[in-house]
C-alpha atoms as a PDB file:
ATOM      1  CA  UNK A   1     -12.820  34.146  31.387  1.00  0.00           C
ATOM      2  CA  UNK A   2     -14.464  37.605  31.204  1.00  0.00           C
ATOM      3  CA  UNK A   3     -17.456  38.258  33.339  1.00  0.00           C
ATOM      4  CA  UNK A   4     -21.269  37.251  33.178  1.00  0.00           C
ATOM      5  CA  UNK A   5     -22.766  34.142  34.550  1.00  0.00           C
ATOM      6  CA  UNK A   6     -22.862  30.749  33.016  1.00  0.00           C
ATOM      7  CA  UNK A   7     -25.932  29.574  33.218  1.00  0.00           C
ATOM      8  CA  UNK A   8     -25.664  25.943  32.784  1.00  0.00           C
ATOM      9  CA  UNK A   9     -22.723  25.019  35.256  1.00  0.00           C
ATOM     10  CA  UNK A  10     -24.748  26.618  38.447  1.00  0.00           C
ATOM     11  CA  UNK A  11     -28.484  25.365  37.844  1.00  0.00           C
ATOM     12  CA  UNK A  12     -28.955  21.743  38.076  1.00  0.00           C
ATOM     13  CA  UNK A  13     -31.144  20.945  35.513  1.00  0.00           C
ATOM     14  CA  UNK A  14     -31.720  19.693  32.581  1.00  0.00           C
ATOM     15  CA  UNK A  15     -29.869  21.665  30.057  1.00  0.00           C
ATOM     16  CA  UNK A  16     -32.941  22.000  27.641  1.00  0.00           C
ATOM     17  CA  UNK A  17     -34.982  23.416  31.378  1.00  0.00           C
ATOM     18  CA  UNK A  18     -31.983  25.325  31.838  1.00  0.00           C
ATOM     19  CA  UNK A  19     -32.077  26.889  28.720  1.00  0.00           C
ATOM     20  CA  UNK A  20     -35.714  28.139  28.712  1.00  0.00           C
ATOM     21  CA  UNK A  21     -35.782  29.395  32.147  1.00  0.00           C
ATOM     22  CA  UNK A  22     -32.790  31.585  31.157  1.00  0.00           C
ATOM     23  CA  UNK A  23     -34.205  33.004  28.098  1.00  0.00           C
ATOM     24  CA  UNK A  24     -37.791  33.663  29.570  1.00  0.00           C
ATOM     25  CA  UNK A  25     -35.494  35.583  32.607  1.00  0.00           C
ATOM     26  CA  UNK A  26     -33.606  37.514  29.814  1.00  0.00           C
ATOM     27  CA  UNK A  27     -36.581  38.255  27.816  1.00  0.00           C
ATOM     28  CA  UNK A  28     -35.677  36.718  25.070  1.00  0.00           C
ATOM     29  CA  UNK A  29     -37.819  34.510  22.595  1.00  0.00           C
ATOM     30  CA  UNK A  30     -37.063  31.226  20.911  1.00  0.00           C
ATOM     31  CA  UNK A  31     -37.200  32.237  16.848  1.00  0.00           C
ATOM     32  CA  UNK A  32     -39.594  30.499  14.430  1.00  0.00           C
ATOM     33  CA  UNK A  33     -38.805  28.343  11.276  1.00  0.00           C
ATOM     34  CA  UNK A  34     -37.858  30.413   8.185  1.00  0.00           C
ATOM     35  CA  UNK A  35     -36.448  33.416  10.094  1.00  0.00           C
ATOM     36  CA  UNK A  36     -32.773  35.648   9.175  1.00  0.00           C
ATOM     37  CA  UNK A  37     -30.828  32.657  10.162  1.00  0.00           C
ATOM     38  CA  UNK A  38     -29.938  29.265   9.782  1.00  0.00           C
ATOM     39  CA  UNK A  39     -28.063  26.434  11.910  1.00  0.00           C
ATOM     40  CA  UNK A  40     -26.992  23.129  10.866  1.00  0.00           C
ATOM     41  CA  UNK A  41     -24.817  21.153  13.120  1.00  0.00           C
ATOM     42  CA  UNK A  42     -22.548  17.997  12.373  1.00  0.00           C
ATOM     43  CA  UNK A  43     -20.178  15.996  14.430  1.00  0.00           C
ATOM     44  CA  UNK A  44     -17.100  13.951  13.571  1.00  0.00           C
ATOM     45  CA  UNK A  45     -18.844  10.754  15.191  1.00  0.00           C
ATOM     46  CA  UNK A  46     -21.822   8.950  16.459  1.00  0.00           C
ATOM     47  CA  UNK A  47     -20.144   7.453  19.474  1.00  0.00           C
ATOM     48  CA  UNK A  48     -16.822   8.463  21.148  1.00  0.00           C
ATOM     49  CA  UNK A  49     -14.277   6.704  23.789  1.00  0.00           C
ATOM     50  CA  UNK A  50     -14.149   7.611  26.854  1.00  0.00           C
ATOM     51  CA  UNK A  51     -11.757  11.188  26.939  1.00  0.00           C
ATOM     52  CA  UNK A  52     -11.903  11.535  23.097  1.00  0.00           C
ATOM     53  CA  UNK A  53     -12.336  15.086  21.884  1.00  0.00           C
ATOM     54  CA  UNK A  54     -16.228  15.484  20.732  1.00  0.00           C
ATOM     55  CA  UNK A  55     -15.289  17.134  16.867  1.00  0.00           C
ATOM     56  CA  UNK A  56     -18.281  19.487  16.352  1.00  0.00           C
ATOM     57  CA  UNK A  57     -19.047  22.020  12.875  1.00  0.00           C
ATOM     58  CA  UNK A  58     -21.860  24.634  13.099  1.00  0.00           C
ATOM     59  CA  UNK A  59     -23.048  26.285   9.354  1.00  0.00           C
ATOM     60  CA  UNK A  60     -24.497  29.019  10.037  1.00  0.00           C
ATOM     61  CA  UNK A  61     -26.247  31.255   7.602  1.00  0.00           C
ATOM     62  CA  UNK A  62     -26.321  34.511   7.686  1.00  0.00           C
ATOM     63  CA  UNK A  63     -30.227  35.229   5.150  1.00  0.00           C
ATOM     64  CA  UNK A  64     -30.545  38.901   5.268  1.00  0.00           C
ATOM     65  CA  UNK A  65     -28.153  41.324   3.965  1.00  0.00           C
ATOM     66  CA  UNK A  66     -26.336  42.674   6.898  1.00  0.00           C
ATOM     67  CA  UNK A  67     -23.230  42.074   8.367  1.00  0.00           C
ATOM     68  CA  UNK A  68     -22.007  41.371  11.958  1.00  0.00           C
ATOM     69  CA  UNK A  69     -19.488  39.930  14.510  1.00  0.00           C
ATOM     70  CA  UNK A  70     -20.549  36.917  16.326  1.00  0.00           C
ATOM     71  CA  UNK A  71     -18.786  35.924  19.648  1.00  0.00           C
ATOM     72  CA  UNK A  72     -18.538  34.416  22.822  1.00  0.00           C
ATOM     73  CA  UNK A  73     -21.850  34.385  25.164  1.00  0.00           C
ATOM     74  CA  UNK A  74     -19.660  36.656  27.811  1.00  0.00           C
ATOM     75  CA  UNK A  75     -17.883  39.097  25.052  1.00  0.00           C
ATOM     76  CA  UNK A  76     -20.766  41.922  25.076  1.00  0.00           C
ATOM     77  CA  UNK A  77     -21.448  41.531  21.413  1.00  0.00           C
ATOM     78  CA  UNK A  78     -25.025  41.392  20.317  1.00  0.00           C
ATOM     79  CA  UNK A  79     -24.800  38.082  18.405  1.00  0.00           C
ATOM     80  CA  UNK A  80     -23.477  35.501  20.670  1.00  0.00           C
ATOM     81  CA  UNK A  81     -23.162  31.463  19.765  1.00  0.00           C
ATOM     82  CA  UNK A  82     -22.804  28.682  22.649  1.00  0.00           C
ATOM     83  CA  UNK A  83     -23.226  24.953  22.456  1.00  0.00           C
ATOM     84  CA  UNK A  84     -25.496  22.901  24.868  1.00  0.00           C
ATOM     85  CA  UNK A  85     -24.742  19.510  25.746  1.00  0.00           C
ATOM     86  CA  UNK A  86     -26.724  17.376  28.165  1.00  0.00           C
ATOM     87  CA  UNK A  87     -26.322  14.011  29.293  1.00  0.00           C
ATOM     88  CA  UNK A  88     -29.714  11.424  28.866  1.00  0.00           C
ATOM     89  CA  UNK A  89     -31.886  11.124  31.029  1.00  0.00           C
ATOM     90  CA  UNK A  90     -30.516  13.353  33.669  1.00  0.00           C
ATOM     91  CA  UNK A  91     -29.460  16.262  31.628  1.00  0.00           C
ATOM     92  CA  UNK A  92     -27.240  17.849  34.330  1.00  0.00           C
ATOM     93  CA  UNK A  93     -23.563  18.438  32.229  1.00  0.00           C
ATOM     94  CA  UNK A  94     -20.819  20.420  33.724  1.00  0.00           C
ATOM     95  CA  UNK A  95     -19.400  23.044  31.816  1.00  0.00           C
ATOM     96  CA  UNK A  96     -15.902  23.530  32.319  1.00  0.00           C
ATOM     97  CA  UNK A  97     -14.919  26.372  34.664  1.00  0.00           C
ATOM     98  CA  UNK A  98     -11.410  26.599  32.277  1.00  0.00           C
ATOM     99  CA  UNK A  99     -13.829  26.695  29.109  1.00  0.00           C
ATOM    100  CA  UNK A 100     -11.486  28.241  25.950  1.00  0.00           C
ATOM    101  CA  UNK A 101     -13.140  31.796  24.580  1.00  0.00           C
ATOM    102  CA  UNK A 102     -14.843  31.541  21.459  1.00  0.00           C
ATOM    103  CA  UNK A 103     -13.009  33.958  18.788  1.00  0.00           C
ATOM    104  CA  UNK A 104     -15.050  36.709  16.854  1.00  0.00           C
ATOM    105  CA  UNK A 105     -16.060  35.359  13.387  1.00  0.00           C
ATOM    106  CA  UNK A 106     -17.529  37.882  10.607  1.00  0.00           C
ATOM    107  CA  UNK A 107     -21.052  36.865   9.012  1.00  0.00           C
ATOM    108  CA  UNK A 108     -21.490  38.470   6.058  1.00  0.00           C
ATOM    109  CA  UNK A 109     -24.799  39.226   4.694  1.00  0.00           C
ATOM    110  CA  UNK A 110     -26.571  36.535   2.649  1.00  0.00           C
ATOM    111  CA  UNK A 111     -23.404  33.734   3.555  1.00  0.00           C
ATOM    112  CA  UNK A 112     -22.378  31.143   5.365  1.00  0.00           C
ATOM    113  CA  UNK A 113     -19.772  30.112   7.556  1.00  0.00           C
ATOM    114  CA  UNK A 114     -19.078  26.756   9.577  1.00  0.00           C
ATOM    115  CA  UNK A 115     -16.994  26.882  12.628  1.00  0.00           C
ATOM    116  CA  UNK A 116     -15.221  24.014  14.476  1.00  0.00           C
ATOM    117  CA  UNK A 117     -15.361  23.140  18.185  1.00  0.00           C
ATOM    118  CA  UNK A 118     -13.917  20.543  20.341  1.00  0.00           C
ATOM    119  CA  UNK A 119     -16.976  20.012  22.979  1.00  0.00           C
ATOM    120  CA  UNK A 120     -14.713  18.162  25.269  1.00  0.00           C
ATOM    121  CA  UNK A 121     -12.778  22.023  25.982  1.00  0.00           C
ATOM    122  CA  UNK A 122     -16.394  22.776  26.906  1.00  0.00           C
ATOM    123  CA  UNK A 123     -17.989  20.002  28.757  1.00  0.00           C
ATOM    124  CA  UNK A 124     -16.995  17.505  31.144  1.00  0.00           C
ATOM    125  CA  UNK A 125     -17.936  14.299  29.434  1.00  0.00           C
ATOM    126  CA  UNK A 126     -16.238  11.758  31.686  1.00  0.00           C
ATOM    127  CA  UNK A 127     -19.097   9.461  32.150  1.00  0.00           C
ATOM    128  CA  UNK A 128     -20.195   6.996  29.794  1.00  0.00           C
ATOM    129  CA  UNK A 129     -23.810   7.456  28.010  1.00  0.00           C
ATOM    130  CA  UNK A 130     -25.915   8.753  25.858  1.00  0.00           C
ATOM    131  CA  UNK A 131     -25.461  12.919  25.419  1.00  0.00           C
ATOM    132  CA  UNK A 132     -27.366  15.468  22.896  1.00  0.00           C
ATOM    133  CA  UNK A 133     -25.572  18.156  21.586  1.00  0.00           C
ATOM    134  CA  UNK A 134     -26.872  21.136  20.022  1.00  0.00           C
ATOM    135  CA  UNK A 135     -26.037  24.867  19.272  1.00  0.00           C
ATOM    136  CA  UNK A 136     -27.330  28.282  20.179  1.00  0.00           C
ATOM    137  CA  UNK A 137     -27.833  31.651  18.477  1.00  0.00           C
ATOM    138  CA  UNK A 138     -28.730  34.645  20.186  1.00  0.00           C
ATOM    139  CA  UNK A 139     -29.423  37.811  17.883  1.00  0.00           C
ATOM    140  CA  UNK A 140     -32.142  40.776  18.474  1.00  0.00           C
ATOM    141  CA  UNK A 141     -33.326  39.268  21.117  1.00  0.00           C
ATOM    142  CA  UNK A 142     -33.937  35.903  19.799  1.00  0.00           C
ATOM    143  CA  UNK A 143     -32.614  32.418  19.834  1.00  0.00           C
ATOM    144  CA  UNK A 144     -32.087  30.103  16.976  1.00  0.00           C
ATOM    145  CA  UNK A 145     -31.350  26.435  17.456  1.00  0.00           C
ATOM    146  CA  UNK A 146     -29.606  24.190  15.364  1.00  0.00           C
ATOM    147  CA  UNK A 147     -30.613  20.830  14.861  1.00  0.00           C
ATOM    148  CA  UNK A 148     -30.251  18.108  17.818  1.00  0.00           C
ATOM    149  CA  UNK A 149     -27.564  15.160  17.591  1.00  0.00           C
ATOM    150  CA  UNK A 150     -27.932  12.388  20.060  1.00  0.00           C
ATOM    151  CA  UNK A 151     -24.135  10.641  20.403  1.00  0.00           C
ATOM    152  CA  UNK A 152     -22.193   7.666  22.696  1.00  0.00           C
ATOM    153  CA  UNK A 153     -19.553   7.464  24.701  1.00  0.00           C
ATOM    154  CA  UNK A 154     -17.818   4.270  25.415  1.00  0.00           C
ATOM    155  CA  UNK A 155     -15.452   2.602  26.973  1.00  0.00           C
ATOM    156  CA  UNK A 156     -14.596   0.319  24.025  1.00  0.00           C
ATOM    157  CA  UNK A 157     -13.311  -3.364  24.382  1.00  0.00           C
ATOM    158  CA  UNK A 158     -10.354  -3.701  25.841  1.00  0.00           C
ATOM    159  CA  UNK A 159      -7.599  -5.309  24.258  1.00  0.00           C
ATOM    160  CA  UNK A 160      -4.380  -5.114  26.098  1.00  0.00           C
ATOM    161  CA  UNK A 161      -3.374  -2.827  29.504  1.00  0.00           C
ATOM    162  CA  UNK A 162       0.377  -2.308  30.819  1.00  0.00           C
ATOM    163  CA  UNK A 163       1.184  -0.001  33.615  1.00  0.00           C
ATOM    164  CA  UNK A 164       4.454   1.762  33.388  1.00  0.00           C
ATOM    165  CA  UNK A 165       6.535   4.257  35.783  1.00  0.00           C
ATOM    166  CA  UNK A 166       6.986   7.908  33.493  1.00  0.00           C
ATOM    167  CA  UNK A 167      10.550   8.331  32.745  1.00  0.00           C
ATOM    168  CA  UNK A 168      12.159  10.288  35.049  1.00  0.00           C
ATOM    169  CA  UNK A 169       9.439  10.380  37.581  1.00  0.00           C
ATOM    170  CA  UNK A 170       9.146   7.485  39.740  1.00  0.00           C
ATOM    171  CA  UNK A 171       6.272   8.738  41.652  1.00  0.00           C
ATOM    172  CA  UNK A 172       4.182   8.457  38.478  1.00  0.00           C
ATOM    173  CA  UNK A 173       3.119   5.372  37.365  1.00  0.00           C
ATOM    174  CA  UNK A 174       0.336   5.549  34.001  1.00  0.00           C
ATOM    175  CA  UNK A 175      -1.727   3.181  32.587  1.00  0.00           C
ATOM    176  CA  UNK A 176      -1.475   2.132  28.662  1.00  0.00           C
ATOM    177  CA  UNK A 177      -4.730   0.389  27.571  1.00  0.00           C
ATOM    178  CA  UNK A 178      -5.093  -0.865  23.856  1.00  0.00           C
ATOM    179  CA  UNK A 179      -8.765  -0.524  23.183  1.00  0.00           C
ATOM    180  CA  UNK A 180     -11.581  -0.747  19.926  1.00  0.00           C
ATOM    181  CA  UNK A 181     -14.812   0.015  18.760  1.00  0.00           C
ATOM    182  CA  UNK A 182     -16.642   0.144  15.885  1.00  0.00           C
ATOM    183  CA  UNK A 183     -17.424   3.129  13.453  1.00  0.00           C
ATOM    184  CA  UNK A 184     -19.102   4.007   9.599  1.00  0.00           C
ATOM    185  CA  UNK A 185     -16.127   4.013   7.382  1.00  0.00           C
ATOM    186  CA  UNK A 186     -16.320   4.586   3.722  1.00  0.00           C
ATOM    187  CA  UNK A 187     -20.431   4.035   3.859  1.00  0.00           C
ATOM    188  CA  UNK A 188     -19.994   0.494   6.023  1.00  0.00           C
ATOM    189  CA  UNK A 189     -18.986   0.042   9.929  1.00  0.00           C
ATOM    190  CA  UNK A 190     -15.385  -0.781  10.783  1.00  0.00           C
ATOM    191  CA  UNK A 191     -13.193  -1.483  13.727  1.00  0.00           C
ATOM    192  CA  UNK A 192     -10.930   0.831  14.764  1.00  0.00           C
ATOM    193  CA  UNK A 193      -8.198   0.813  17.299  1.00  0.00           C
ATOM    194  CA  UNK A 194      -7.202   3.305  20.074  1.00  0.00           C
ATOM    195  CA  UNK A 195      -4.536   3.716  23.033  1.00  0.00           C
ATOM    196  CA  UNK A 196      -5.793   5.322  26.083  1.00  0.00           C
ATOM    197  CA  UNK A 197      -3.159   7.055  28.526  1.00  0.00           C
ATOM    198  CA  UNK A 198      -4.566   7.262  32.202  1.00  0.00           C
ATOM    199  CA  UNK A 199      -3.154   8.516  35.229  1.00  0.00           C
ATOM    200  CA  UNK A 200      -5.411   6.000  37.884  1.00  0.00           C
ATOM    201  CA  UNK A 201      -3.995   7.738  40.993  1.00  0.00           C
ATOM    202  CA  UNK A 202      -4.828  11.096  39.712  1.00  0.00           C
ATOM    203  CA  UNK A 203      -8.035  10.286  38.136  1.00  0.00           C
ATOM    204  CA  UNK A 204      -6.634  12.020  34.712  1.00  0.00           C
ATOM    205  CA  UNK A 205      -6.514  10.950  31.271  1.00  0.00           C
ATOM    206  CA  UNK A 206      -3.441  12.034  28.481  1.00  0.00           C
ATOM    207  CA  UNK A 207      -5.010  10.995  25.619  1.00  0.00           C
ATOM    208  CA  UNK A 208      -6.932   8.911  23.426  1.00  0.00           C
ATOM    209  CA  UNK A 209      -5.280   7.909  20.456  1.00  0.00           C
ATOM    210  CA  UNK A 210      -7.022   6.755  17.246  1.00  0.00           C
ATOM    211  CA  UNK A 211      -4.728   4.101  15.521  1.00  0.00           C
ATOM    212  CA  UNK A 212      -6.345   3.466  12.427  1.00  0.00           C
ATOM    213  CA  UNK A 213      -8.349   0.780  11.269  1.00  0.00           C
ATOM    214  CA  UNK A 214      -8.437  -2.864  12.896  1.00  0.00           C
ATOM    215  CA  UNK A 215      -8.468  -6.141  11.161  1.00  0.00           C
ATOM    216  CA  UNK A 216      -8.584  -8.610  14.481  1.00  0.00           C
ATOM    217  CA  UNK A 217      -6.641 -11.857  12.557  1.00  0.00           C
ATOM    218  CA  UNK A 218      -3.561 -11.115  14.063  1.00  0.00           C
ATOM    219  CA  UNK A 219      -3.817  -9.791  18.106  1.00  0.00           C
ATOM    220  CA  UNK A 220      -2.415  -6.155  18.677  1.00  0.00           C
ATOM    221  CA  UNK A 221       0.493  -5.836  20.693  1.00  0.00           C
ATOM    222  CA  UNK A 222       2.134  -2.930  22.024  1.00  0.00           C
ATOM    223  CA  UNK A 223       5.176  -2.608  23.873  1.00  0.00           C
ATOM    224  CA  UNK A 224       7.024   0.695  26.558  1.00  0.00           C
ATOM    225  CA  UNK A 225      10.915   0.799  26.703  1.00  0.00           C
ATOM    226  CA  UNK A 226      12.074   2.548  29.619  1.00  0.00           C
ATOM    227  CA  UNK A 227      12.470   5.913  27.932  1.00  0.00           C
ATOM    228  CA  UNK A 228       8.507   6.210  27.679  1.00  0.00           C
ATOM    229  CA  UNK A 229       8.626   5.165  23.759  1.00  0.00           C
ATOM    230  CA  UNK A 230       5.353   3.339  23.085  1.00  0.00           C
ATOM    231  CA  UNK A 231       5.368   0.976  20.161  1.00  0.00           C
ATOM    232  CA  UNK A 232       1.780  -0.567  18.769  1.00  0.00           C
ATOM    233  CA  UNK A 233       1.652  -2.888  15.840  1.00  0.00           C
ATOM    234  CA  UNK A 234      -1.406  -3.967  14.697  1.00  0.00           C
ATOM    235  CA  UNK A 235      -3.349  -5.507  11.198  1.00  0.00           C
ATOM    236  CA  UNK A 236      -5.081  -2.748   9.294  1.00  0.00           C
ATOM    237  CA  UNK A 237      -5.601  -4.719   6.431  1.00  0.00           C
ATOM    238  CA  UNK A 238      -5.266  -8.387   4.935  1.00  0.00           C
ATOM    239  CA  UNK A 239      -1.919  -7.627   3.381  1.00  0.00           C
ATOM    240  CA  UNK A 240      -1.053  -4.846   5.674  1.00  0.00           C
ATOM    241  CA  UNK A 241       0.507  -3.540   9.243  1.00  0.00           C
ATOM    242  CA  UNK A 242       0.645  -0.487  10.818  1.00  0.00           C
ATOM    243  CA  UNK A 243       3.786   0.296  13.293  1.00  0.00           C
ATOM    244  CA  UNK A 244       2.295   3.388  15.491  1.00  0.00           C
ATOM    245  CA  UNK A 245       5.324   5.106  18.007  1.00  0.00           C
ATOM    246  CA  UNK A 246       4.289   7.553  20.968  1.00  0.00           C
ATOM    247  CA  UNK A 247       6.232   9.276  23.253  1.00  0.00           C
ATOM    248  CA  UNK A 248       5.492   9.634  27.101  1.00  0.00           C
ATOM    249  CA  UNK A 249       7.124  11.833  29.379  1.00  0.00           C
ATOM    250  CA  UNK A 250       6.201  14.416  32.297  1.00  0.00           C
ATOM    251  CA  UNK A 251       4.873  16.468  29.800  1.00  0.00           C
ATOM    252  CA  UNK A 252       2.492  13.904  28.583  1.00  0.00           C
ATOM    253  CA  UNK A 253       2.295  11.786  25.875  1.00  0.00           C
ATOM    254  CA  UNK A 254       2.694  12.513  22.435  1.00  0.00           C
ATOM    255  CA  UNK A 255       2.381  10.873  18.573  1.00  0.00           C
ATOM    256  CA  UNK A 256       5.897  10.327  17.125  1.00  0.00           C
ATOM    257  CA  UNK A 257       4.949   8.682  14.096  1.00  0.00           C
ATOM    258  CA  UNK A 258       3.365   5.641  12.228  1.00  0.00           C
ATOM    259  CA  UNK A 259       4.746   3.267   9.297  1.00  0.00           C
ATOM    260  CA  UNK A 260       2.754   0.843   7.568  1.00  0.00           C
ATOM    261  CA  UNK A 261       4.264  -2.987   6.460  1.00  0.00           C
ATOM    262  CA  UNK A 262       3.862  -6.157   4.477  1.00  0.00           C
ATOM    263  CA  UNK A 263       3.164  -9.161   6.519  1.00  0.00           C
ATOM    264  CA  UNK A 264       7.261 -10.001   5.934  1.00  0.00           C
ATOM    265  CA  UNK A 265       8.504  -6.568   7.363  1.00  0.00           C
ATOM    266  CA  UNK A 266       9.005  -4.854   4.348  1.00  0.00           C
ATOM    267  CA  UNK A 267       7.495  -1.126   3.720  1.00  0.00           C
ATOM    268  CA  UNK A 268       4.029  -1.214   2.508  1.00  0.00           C
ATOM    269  CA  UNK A 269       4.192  -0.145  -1.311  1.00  0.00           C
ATOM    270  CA  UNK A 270       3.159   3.438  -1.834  1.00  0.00           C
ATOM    271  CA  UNK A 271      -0.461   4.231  -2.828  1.00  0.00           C
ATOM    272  CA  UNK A 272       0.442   4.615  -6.607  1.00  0.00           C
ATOM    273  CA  UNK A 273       2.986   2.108  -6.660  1.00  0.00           C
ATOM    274  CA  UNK A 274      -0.585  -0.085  -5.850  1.00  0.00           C
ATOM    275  CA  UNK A 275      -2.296   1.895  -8.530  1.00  0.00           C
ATOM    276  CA  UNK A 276       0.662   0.952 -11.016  1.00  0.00           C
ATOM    277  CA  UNK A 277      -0.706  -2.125 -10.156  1.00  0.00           C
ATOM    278  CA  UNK A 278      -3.931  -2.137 -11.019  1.00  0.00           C
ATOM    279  CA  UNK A 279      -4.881  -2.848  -7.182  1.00  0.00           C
ATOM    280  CA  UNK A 280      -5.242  -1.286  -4.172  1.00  0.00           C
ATOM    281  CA  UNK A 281      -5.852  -3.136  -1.600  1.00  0.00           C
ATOM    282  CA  UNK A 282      -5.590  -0.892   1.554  1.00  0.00           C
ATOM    283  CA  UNK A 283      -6.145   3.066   2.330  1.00  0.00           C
ATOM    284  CA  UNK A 284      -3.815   3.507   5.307  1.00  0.00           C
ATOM    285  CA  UNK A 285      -5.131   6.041   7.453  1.00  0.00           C
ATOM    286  CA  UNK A 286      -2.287   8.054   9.849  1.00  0.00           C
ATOM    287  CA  UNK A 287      -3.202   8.544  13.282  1.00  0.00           C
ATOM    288  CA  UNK A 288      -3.152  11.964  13.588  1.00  0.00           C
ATOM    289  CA  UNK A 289      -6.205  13.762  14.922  1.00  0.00           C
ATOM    290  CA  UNK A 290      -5.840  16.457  12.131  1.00  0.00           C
ATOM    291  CA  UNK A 291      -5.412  14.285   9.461  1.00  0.00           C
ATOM    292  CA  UNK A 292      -8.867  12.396  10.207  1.00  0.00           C
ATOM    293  CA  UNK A 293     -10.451  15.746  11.038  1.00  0.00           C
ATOM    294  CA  UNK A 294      -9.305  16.836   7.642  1.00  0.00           C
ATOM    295  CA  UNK A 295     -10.814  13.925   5.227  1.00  0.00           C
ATOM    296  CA  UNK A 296     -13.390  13.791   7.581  1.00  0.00           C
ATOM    297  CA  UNK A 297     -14.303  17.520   6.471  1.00  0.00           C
ATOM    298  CA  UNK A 298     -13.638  17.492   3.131  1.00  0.00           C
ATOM    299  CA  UNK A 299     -15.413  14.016   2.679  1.00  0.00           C
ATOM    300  CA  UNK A 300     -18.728  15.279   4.134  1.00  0.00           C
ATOM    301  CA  UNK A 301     -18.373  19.157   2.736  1.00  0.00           C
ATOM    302  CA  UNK A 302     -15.923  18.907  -0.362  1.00  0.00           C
ATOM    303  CA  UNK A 303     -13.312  21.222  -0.581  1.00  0.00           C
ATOM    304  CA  UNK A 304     -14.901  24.975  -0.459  1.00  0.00           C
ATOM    305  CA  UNK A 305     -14.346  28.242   0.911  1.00  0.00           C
ATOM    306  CA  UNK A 306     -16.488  28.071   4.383  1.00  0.00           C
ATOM    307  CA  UNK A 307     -13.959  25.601   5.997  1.00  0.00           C
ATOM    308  CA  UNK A 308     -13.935  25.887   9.518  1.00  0.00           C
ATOM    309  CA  UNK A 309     -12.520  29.393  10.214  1.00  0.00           C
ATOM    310  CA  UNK A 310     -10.962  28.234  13.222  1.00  0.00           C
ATOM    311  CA  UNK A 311     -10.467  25.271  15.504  1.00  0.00           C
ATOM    312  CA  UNK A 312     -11.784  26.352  19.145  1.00  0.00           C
ATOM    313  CA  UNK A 313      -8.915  24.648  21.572  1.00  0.00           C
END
């Protein structure tokens, strides 16, 4: 990380305190409604597990007619972006001293651009709670805020927990818990189910793992060969299973793939094989992260030319 202080990791307040007594030290003046730009901030969801990656996408419009680079709080440019999260009521968040470097995006004059960050490279979020999240602009010595989004994180209810040695690595012994929650989905709320990877020893997590949708008729069940291949079956709809495989070894664990079923066995018919058939009575939704990220995005934008311009690891 280049040089320059970070000013929320060393004062332990709240961030919003924080924040003022920072600007009033750098001179620098919160900017007024209607100014030369404009923030709007969005997050994948209202309430997270425990370890799950915090999704976040900042618009922000660029309303005169010049053109600039913005960048990292600690890059010397002189329009810098940062995010602000703080934990209710106490406020006092760590930042991460391994925090990823925000990349130099180009604002051109009278456009807009919406960039993507995963908050949990950013902030240590591994207590449960209530959080706010917003973002910061600093340009000619002002600062413009984007709205304020309050979200959760959760443990979720636990469904099933199995603790297995790591292939190859008898000293390591991790801890597979099936857990849900709730969530909107497709304008109404609906279960979902996750596998959380934990190291208990160690006090680290290898992932949280969204399965899909969860229809609790039929129990969950999951099962770890010795090899470290993790198989989860569970009901995502009336007439349909989902068969989720992950792979766990030294280097961690990892999404293999994920096959959806008919109550008998058989492969779940194709989506327009159910069209042919004048019914369709499931969406099957794949497990992987960039999948959801993707409908989530072009659900709540539409397909246009400000996509994200790059996802901050």
């Amino acid at each position: 990380m280049k040089g320059g202080p970070v000013p929320f990791r060393l004062l332990p307040l709240r961030a919003a305190a924080a924040a003022a007594l920072m600007l009033a030290a750098a001179g620098l003046k919160p900017a007024a409604g209607g100014d030369d730009l404009g923030l709007a901030l969005e997050i994948e969801h209202a309430s997270l597990l425990l370890f799950e990656p915090l999704h976040a996408f900042v618009r922000i419009e660029n309303r005169t007619g010049d053109g600039f680079i913005a960048g990292d709080q600690d890059s010397g440019l002189a329009f810098t972006i940062r995010p602000v999260v703080e934990r209710m009521p106490d406020g006092d968040v760590p930042l991460r001293e391994s925090r990823p470097r925000l990349e130099d995006v180009a604002l051109i004059g009278g456009r807009a651009e919406t960039m993507h960050f995963d908050l949990t490279r950013w902030y240590d979020l591994a207590r449960t709670g209530k959080y706010a999240v917003w973002f910061e602009v600093v340009w000619r010595s002002k600062v413009y805020r984007s709205n304020k989004i309050v979200f959760d994180v959760v443990r979720g209810i636990e469904l099933q927990r199995m603790t297995r040695t790591v292939p190859g690595y008898s000293d390591l012994q991790w801890t597979y818990t099936l857990r849900y929650w709730a969530r909107p989905h497709n304008g109404r709320s609906a279960e979902f189910l996750f596998l959380s990877v934990d190291d208990p020893a160690k006090g680290l997590n290898y992932g949280v793992f969204q399965l899909g949708r969860l229809v609790r008729v039929s129990t969950p069940g999951m099962t770890i060969d010795p090899y470290g291949i993790v198989s989860v079956a569970h009901q995502v709809a009336p007439d349909c299973f989902a068969r989720s495989t992950l792979s766990a070894s030294g280097a961690g664990v990892y999404f293999v793939d994920q096959t959806y079923h008919l109550p008998d066995g058989a492969p779940y018919p194709s989506m327009e094989q159910k069209e042919a058939g004048g019914k369709i009575l499931v969406n099957p939704a794949p497990a992987e992260e960039e999948f959801f990220l993707k409908r989530w995005w072009r659900n709540r934008f539409g397909r246009s030319r400000n996509e994200p311009k790059g996802v901050m690891q």
